[in-house]
Protein backbone atom coordinates (compact mmCIF):
# COMPACT_ATOMS: atom_id res chain seq x y z
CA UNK A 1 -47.71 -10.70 -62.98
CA UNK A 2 -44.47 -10.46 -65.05
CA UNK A 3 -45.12 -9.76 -68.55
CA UNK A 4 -41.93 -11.70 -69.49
CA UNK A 5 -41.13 -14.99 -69.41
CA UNK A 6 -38.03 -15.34 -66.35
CA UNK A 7 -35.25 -16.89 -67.85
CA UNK A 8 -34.11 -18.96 -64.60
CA UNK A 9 -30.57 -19.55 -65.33
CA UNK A 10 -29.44 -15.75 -65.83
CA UNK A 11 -31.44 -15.42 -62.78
CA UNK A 12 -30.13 -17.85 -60.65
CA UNK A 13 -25.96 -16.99 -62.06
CA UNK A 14 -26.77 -13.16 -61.66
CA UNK A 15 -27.77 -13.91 -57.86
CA UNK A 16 -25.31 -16.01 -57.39
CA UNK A 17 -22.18 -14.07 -59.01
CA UNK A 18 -22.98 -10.63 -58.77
CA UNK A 19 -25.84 -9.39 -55.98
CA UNK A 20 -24.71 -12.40 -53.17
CA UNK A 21 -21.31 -11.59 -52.74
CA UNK A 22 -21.96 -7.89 -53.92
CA UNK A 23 -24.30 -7.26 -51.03
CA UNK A 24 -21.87 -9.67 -48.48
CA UNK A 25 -25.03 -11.44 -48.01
CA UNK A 26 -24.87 -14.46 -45.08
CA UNK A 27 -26.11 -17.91 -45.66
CA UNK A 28 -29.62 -17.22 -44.06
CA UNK A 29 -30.10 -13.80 -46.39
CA UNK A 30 -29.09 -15.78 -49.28
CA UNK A 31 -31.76 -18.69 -48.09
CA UNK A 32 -34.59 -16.37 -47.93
CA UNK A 33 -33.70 -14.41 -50.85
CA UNK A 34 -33.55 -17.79 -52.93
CA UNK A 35 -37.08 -19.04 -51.42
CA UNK A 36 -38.42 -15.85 -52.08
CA UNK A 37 -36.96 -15.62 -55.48
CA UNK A 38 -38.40 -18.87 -56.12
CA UNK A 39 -41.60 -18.32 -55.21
CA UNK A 40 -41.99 -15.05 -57.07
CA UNK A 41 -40.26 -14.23 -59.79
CA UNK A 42 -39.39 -18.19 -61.43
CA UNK A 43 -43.37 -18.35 -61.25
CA UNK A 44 -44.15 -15.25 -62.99
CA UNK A 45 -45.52 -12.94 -60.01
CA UNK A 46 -43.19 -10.11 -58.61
CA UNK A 47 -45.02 -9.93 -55.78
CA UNK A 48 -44.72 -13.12 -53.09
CA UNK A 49 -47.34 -13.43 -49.99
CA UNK A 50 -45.03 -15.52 -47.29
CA UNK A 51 -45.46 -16.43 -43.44
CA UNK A 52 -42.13 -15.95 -41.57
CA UNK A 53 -42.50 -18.42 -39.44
CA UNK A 54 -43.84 -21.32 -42.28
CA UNK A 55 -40.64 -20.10 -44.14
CA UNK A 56 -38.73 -20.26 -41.29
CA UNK A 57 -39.48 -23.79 -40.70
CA UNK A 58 -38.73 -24.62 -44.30
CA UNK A 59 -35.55 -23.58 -44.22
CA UNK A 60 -34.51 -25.14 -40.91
CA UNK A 61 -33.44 -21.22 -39.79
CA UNK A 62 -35.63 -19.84 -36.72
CA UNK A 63 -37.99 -17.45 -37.16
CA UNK A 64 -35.68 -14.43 -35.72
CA UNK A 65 -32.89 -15.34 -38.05
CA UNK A 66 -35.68 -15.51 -40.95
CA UNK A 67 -37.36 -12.00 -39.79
CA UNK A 68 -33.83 -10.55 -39.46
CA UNK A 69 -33.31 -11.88 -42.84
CA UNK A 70 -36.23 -10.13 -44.22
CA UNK A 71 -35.27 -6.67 -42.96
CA UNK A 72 -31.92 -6.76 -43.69
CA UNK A 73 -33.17 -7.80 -47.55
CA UNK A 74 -35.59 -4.91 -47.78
CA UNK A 75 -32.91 -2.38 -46.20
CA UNK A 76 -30.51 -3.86 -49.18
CA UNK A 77 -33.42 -3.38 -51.56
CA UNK A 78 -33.63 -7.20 -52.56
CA UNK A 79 -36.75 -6.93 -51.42
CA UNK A 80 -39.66 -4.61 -50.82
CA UNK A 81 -41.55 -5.53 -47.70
CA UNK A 82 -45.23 -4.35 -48.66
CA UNK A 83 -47.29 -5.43 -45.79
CA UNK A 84 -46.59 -6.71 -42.70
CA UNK A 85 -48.64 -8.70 -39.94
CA UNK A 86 -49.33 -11.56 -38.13
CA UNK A 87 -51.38 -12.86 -40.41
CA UNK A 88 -48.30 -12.56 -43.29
CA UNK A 89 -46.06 -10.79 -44.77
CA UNK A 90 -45.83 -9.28 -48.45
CA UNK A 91 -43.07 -8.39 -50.43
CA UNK A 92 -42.07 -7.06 -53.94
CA UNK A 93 -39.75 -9.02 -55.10
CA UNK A 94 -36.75 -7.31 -57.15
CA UNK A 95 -34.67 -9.00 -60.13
CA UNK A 96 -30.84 -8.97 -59.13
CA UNK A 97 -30.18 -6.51 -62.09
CA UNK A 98 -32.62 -3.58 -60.33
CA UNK A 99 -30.99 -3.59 -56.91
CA UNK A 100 -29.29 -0.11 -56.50
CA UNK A 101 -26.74 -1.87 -54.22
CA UNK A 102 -25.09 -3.81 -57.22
CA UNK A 103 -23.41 -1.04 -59.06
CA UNK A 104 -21.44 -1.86 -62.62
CA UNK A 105 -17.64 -1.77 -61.72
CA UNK A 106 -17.07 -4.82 -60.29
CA UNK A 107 -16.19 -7.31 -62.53
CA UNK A 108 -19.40 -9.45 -63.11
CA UNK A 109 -21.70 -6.64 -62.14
CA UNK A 110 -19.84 -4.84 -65.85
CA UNK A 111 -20.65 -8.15 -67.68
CA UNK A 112 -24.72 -7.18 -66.84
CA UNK A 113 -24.05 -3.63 -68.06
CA UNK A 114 -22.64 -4.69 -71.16
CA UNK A 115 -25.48 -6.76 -71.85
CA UNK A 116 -27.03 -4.06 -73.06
CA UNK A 117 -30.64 -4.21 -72.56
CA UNK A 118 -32.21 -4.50 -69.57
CA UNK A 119 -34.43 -7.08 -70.01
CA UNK A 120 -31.46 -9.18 -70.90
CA UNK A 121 -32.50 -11.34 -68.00
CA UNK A 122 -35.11 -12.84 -69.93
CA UNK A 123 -35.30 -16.16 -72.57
CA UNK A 124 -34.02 -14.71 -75.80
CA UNK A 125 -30.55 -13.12 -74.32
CA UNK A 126 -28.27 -14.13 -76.36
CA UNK A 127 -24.28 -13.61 -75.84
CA UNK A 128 -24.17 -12.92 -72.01
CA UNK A 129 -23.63 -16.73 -70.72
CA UNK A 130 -20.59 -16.09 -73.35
CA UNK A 131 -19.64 -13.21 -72.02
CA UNK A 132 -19.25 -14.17 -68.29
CA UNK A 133 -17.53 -17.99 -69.92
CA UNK A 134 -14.42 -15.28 -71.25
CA UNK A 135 -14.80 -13.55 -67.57
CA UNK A 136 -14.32 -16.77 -65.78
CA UNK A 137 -11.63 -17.77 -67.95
CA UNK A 138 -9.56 -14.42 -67.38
């Protein structure tokens, strides 16, 4: 369990902006990381039990592309695959801000460095949403 409330919406514009197109993630790694994402870290638990094949199905991908998906995610370090079996999988799920891959020198990826803390990511951050509004605008 998180011991921080998730603020969604840095979440969801830090994936988006920075670690998708930082990591040249395809449309079925950015499917699984966002149903992953979802049902780990937006709910409070960094850790997410998952079936490839159920999530699979649910995203209309088959269950190669999905498992592909998965290992390409943990190579990246989205993702920490803790267990795997038939049975299930189960993976540690990393905020976009703690992947090694996204380094500060690209443009967005500076806006989270000067954010300063690194729990800006949570409710409470105030000044970053400003911050990448003056980015967008340059």
């Amino acid at each position: 369990m998180l011991n921080k409330e998730v603020n969604v919406k840095y979440l969801w514009i830090q994936f988006e902006d920075v670690l998708a197109p930082a990591l040249g993630l395809t449309v079925k790694e950015r499917a699984v990381y966002s149903y992953l994402l979802r049902h780990s870290l937006v709910v409070g638990n960094a850790r997410v039990p998952f079936a490839v094949t159920a999530m699979a199905r649910t995203l209309s991908v088959s269950p190669m592309a999905a498992r592909d998906a998965v290992r390409r995610l943990d190579d990246l370090g989205a993702l920490r695959v803790v267990e795997r079996s038939k049975m299930g999988h189960v993976a540690d799920m990393r905020r976009p801000e703690k992947i090694r891959a996204v380094r500060p020198g690209k443009k967005r990826a500076s806006i989270f460095a000067e954010a300063g803390d690194p729990a800006a990511g949570y409710v409470g951050s105030d000044g970053f949403l400003e911050k990448l509004g003056a980015a967008e605008s340059d």
